[in-house]
PDB file of N, CA and C in Angstrom:
ATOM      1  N   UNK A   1       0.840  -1.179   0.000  1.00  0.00           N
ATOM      2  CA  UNK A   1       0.000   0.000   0.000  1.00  0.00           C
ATOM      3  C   UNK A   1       0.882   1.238   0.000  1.00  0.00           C
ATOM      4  N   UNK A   2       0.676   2.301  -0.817  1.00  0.00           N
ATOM      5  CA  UNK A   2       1.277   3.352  -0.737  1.00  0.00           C
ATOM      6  C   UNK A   2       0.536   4.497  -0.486  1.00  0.00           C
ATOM      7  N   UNK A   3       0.884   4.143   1.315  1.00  0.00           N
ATOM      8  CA  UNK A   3       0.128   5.413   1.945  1.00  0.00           C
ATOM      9  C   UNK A   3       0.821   6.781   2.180  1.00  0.00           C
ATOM     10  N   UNK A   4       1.609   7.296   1.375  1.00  0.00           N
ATOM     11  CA  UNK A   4       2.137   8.787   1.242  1.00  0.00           C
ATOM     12  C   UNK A   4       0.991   8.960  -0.032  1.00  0.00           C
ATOM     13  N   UNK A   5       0.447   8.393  -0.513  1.00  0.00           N
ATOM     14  CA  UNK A   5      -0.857   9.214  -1.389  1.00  0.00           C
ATOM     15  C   UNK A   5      -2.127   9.637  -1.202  1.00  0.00           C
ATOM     16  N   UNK A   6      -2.459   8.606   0.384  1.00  0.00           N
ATOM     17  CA  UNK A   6      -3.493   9.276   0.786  1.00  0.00           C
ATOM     18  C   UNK A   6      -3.435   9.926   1.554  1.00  0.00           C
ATOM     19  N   UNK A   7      -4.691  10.645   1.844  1.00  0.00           N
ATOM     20  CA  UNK A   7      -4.824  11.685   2.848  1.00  0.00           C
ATOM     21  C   UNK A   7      -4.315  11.595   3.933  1.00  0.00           C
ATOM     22  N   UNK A   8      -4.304  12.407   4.739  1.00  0.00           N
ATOM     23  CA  UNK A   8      -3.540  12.448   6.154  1.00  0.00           C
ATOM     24  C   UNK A   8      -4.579  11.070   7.250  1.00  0.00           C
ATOM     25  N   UNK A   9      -6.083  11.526   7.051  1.00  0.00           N
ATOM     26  CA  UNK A   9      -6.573  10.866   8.151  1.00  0.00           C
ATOM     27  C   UNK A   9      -6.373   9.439   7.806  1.00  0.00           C
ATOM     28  N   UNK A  10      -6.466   9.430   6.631  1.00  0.00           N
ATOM     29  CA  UNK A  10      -6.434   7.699   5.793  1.00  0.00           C
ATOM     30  C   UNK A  10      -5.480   6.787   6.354  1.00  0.00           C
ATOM     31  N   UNK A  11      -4.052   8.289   6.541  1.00  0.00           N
ATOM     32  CA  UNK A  11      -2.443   7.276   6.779  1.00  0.00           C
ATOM     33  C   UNK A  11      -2.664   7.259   8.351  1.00  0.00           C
ATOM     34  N   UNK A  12      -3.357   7.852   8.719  1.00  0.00           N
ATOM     35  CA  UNK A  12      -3.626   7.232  10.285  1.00  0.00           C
ATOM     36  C   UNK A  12      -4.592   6.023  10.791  1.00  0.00           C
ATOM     37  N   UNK A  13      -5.206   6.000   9.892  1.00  0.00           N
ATOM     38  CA  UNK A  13      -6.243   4.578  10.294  1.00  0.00           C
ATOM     39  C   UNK A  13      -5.674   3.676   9.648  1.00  0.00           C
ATOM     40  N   UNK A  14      -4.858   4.024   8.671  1.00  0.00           N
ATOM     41  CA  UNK A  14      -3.710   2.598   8.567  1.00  0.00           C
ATOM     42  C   UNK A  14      -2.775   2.281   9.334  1.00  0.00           C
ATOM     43  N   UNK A  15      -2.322   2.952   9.517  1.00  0.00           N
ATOM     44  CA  UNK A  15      -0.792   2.879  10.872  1.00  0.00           C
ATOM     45  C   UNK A  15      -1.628   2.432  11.907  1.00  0.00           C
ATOM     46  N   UNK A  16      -2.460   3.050  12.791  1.00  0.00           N
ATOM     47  CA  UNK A  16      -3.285   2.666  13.321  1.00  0.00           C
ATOM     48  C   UNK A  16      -3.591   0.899  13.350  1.00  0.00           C
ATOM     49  N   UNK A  17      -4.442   0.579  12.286  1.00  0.00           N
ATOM     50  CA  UNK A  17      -4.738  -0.561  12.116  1.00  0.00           C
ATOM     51  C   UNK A  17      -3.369  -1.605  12.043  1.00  0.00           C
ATOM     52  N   UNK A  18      -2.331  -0.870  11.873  1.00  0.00           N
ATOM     53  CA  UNK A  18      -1.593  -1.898  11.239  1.00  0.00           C
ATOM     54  C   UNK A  18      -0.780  -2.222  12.735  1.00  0.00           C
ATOM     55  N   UNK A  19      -1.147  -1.330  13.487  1.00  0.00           N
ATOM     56  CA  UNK A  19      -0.788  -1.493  15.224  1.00  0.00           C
ATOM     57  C   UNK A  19      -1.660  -2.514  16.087  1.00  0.00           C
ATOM     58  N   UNK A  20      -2.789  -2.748  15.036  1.00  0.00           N
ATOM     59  CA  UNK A  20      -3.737  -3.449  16.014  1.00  0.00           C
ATOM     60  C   UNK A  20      -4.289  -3.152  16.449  1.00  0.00           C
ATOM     61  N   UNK A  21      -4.460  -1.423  16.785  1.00  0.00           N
ATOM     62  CA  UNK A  21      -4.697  -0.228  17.835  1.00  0.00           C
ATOM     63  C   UNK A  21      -6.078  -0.136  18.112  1.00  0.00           C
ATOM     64  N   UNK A  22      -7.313  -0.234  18.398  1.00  0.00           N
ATOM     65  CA  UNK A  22      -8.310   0.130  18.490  1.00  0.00           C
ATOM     66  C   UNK A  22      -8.961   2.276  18.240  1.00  0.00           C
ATOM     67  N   UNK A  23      -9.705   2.562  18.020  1.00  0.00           N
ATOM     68  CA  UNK A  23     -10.043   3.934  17.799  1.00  0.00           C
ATOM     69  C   UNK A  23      -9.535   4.492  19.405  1.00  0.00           C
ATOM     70  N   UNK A  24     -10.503   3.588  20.219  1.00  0.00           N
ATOM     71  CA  UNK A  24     -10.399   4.253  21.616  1.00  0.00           C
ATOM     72  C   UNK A  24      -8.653   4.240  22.260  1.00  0.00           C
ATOM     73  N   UNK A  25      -8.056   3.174  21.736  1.00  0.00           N
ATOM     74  CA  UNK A  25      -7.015   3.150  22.633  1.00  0.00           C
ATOM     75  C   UNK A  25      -5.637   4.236  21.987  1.00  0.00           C
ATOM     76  N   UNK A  26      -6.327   4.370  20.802  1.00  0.00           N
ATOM     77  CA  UNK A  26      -5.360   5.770  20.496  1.00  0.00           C
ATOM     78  C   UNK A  26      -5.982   6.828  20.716  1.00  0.00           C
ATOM     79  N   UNK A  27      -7.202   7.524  20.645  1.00  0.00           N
ATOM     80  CA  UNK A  27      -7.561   8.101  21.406  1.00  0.00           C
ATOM     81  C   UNK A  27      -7.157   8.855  22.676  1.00  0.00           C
ATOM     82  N   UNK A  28      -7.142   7.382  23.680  1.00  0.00           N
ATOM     83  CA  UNK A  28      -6.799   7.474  24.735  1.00  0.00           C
ATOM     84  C   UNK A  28      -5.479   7.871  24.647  1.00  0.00           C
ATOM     85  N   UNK A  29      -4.392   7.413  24.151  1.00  0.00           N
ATOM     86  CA  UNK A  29      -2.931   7.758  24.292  1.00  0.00           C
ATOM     87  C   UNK A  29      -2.831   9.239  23.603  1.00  0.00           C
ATOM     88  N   UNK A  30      -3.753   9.475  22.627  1.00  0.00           N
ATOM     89  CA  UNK A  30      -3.754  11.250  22.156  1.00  0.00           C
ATOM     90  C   UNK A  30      -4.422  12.294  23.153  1.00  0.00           C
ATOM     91  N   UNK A  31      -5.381  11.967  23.835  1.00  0.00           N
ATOM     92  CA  UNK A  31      -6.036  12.419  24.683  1.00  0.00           C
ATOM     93  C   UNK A  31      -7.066  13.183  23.971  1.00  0.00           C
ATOM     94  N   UNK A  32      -7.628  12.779  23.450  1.00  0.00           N
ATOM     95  CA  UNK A  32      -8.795  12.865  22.677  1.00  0.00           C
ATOM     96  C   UNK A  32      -9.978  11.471  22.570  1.00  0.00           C
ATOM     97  N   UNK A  33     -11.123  12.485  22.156  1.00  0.00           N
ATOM     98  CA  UNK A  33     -11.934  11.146  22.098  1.00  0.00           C
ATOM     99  C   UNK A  33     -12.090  10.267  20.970  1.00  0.00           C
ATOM    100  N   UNK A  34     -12.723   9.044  20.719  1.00  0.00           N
ATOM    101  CA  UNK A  34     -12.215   8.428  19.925  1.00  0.00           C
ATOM    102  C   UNK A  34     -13.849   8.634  19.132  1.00  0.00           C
ATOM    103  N   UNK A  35     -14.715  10.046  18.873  1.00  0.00           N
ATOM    104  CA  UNK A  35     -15.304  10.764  17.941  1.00  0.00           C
ATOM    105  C   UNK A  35     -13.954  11.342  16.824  1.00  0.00           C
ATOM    106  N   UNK A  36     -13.551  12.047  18.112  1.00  0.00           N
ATOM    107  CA  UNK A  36     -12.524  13.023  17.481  1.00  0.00           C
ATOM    108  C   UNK A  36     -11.503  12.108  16.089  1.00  0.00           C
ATOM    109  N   UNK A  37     -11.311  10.791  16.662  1.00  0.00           N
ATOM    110  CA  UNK A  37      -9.916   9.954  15.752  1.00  0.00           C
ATOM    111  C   UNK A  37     -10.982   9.465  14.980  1.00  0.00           C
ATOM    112  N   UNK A  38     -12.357   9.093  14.811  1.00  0.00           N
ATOM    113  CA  UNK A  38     -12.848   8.838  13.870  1.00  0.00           C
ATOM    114  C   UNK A  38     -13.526   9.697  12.381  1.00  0.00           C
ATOM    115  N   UNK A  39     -13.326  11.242  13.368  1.00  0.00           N
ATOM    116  CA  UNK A  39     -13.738  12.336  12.553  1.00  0.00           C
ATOM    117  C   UNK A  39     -12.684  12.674  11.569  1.00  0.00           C
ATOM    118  N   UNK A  40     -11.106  12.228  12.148  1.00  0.00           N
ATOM    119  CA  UNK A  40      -9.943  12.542  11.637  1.00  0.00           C
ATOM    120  C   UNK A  40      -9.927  11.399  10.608  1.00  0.00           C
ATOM    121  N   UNK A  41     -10.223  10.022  10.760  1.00  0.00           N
ATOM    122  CA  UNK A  41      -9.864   9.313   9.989  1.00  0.00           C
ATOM    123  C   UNK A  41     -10.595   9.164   8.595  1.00  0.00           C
ATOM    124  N   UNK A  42     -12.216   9.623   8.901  1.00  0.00           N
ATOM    125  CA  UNK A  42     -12.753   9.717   7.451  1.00  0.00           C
ATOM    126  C   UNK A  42     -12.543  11.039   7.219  1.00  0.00           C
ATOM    127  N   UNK A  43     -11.619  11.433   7.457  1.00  0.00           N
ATOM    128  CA  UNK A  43     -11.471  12.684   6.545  1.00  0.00           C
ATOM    129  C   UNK A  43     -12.638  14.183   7.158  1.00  0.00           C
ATOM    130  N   UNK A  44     -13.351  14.204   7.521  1.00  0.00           N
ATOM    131  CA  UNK A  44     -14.496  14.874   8.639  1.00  0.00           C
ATOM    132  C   UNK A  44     -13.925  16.409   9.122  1.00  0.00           C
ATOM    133  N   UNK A  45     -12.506  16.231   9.450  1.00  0.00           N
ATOM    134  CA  UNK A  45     -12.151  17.016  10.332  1.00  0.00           C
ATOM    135  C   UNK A  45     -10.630  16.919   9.825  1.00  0.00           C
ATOM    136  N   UNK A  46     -10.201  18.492  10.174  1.00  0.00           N
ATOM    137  CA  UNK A  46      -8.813  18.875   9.851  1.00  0.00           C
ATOM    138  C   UNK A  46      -8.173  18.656  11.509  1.00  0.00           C
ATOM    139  N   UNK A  47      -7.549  17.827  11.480  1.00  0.00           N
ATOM    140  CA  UNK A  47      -6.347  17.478  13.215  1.00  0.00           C
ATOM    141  C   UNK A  47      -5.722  18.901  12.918  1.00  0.00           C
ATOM    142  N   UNK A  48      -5.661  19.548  14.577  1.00  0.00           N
ATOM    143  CA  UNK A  48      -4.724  20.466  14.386  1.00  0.00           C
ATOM    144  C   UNK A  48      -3.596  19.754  14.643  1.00  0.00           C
ATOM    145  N   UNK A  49      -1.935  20.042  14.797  1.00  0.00           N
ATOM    146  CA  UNK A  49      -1.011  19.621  15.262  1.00  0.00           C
ATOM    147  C   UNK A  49      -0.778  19.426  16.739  1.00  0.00           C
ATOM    148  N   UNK A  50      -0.828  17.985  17.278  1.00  0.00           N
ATOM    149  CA  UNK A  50      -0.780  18.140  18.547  1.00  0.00           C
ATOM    150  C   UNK A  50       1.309  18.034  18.907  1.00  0.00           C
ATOM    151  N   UNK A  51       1.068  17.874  20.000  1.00  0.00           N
ATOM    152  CA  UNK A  51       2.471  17.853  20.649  1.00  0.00           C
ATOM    153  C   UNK A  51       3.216  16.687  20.204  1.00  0.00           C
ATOM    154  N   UNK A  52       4.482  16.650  19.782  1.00  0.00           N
ATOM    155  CA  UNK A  52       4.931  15.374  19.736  1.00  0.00           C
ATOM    156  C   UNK A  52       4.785  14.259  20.315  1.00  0.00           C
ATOM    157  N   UNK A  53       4.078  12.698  19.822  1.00  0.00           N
ATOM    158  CA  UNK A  53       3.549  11.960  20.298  1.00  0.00           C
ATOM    159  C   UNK A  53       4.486  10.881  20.444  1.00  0.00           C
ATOM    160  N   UNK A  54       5.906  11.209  19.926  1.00  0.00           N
ATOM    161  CA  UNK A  54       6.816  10.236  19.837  1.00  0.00           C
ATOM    162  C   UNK A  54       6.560   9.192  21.194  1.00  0.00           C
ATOM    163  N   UNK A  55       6.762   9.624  22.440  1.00  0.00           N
ATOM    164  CA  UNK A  55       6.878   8.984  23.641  1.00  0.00           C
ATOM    165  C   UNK A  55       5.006   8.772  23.995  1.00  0.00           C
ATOM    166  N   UNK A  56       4.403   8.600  23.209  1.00  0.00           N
ATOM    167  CA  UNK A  56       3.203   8.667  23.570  1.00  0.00           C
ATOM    168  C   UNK A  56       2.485   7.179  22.925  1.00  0.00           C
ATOM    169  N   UNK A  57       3.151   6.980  21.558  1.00  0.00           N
ATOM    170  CA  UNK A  57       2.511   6.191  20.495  1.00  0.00           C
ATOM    171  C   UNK A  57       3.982   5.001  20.393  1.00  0.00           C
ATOM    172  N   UNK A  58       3.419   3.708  20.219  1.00  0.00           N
ATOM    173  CA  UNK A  58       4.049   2.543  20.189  1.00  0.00           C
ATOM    174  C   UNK A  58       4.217   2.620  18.280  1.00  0.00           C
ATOM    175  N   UNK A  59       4.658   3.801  17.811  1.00  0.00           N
ATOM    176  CA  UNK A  59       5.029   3.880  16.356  1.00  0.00           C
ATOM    177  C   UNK A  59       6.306   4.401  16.631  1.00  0.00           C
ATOM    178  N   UNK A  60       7.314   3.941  15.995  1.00  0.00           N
ATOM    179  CA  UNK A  60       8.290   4.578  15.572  1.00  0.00           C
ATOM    180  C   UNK A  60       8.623   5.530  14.246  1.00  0.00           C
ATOM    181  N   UNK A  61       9.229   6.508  14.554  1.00  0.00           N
ATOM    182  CA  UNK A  61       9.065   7.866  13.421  1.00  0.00           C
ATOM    183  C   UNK A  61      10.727   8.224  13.060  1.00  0.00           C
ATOM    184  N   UNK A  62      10.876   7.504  11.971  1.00  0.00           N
ATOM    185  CA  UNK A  62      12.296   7.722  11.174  1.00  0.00           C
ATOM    186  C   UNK A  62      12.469   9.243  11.445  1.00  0.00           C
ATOM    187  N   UNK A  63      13.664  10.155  10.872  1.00  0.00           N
ATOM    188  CA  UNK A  63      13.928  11.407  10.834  1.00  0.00           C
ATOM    189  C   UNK A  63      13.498  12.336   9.833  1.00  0.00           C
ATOM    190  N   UNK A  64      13.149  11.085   9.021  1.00  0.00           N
ATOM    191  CA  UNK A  64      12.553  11.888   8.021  1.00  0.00           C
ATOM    192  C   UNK A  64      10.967  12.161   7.860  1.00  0.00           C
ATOM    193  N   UNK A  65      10.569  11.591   9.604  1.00  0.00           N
ATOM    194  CA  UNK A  65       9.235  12.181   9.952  1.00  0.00           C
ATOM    195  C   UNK A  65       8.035  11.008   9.365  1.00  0.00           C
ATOM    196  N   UNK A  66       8.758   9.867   8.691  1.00  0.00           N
ATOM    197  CA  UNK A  66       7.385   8.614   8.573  1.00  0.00           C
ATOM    198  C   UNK A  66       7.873   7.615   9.400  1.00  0.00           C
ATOM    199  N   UNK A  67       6.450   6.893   9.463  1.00  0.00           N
ATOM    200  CA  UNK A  67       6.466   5.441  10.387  1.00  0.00           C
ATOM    201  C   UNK A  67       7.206   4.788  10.139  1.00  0.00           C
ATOM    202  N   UNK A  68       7.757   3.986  10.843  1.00  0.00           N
ATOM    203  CA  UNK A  68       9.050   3.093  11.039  1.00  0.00           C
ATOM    204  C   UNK A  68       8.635   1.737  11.858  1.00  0.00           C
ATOM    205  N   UNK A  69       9.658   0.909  11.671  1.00  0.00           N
ATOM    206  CA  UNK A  69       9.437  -0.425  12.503  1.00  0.00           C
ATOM    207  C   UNK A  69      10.020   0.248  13.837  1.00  0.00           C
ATOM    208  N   UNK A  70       8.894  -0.286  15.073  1.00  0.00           N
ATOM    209  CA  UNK A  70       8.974   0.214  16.356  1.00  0.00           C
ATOM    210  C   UNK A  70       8.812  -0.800  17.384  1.00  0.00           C
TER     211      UNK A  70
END
């Protein structure tokens, strides 16, 4: 799958999924509700930029700012 073509919310409900992650349990680790990650993922809603989630999210983030094996 070549998810640098889709949309932003798209490449999150893949990474997401591809974590196993449930809506709520990232949610929970964003601190948001899991309306909010579903509003983001169909596209619904523009995410503002939250705080770096590096230490927050069981994803690893190369330097060049995409997902990585973590």
């Amino acid at each position: 799958m070549d998810s640098d073509r889709l949309p932003v919310g798209r490449r999150v409900a893949y990474w997401r999924g591809r974590r196993r992650m449930s809506q709520q349990v990232f949610a929970d680790r964003l601190g948001k509700s899991k309306n909010w990650v579903d509003k983001v993922e169909r596209v619904e809603l523009v995410a503002r930029p939250l705080p770096p989630a590096r230490n927050r999210l069981p994803i690893a983030v190369s330097p060049a700012g995409r997902p990585g094996r973590g």
